[in-house]
C-alpha atoms as a PDB file:
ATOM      1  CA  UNK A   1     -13.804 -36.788 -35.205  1.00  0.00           C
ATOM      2  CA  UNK A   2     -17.263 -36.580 -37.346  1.00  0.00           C
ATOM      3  CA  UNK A   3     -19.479 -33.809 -36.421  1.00  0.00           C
ATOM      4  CA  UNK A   4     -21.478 -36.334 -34.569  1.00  0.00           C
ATOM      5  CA  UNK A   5     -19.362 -37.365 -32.071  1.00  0.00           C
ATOM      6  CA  UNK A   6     -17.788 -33.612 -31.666  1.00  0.00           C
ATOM      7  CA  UNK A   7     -21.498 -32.774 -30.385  1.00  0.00           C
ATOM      8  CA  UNK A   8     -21.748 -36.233 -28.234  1.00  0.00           C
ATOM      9  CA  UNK A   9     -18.229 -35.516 -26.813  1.00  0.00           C
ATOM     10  CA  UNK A  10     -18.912 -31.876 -25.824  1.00  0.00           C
ATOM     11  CA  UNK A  11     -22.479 -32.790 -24.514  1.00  0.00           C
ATOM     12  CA  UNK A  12     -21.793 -35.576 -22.707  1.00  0.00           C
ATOM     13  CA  UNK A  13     -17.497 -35.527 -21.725  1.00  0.00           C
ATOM     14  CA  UNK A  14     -17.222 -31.722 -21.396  1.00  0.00           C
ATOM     15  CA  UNK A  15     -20.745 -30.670 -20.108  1.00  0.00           C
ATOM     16  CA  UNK A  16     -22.529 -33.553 -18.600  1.00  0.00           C
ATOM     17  CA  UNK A  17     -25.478 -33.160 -20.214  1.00  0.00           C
ATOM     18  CA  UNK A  18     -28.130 -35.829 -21.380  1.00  0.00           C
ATOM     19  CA  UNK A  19     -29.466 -36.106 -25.220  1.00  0.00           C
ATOM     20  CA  UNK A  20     -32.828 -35.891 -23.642  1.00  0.00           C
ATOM     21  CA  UNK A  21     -31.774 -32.354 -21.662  1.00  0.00           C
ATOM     22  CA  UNK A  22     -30.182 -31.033 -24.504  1.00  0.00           C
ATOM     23  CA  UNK A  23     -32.987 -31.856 -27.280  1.00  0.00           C
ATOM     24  CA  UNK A  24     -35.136 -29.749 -24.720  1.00  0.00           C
ATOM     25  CA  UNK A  25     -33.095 -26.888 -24.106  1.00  0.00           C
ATOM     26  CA  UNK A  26     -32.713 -26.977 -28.709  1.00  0.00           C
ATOM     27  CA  UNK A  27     -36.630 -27.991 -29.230  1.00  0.00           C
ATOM     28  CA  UNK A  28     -36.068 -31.107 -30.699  1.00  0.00           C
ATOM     29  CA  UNK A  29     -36.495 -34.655 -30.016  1.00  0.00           C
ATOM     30  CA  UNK A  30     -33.832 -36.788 -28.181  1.00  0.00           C
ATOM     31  CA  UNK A  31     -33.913 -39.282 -31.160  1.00  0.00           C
ATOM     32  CA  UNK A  32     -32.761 -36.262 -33.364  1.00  0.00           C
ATOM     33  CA  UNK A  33     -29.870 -35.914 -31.129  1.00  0.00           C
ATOM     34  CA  UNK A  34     -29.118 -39.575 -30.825  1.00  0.00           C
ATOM     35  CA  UNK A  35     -29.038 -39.576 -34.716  1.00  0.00           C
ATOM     36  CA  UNK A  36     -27.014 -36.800 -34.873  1.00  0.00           C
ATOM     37  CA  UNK A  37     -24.831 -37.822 -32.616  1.00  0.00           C
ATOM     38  CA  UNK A  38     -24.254 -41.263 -34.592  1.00  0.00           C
ATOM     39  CA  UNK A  39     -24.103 -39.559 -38.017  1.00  0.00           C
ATOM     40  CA  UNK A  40     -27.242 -40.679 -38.935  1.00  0.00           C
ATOM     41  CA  UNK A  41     -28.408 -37.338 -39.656  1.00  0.00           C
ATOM     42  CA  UNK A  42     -27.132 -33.923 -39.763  1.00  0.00           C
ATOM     43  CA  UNK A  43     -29.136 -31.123 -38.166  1.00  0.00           C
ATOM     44  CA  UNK A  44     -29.965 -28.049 -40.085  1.00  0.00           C
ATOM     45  CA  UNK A  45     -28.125 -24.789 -39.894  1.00  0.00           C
ATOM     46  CA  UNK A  46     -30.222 -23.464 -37.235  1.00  0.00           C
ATOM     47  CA  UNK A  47     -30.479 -26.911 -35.194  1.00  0.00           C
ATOM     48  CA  UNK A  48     -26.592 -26.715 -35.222  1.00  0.00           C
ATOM     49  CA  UNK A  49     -26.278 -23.355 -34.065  1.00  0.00           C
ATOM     50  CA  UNK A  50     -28.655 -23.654 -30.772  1.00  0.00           C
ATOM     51  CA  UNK A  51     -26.735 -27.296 -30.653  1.00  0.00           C
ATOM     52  CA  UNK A  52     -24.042 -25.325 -30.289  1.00  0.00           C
ATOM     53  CA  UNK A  53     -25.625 -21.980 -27.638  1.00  0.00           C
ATOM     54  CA  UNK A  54     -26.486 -24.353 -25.530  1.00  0.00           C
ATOM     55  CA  UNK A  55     -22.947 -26.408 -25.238  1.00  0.00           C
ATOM     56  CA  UNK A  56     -21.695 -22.730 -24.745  1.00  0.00           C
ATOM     57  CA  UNK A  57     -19.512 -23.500 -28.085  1.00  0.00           C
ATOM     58  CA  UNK A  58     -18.774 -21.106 -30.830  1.00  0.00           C
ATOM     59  CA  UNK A  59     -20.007 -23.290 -34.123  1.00  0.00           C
ATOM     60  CA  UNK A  60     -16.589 -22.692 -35.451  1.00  0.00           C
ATOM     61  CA  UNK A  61     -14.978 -24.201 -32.445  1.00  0.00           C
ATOM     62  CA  UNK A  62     -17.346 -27.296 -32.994  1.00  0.00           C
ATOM     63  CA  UNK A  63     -16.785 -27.505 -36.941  1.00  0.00           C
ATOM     64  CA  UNK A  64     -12.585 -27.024 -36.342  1.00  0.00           C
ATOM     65  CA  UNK A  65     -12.985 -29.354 -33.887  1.00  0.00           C
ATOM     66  CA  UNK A  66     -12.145 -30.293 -29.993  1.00  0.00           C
ATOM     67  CA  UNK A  67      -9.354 -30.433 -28.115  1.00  0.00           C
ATOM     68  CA  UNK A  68      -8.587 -33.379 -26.319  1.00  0.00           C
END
């Protein structure tokens, strides 16, 4: 899995949350998200990590990976 679609899979599979809900809970725009989340783009370091507060995953877990 890319980066991308670790963060859609956790957002969306694990959490039920919306791009537009989590760009506002990480103060960016749902279009960041969507081109994040289609490898378009890769956040910066501190996008990532409040990417990854706010899925309640460690950015470790997200860079190693998720279980299935």
């Amino acid at each position: 899995m890319t980066l991308g679609e670790k963060i859609k899979f956790v957002r969306w599979i694990t959490k039920g949350i919306t791009q537009t809900k989590l760009s506002q809970m990480v103060n960016v725009t749902s279009v960041a998200i969507h081109n994040y989340e289609n490898d378009k783009s890769m956040p910066s370091l501190p996008v990532f990590v409040a990417i990854c507060d706010a899925l309640n995953v460690s950015p470790n877990e997200m860079l190693q990976g998720v279980e299935l």
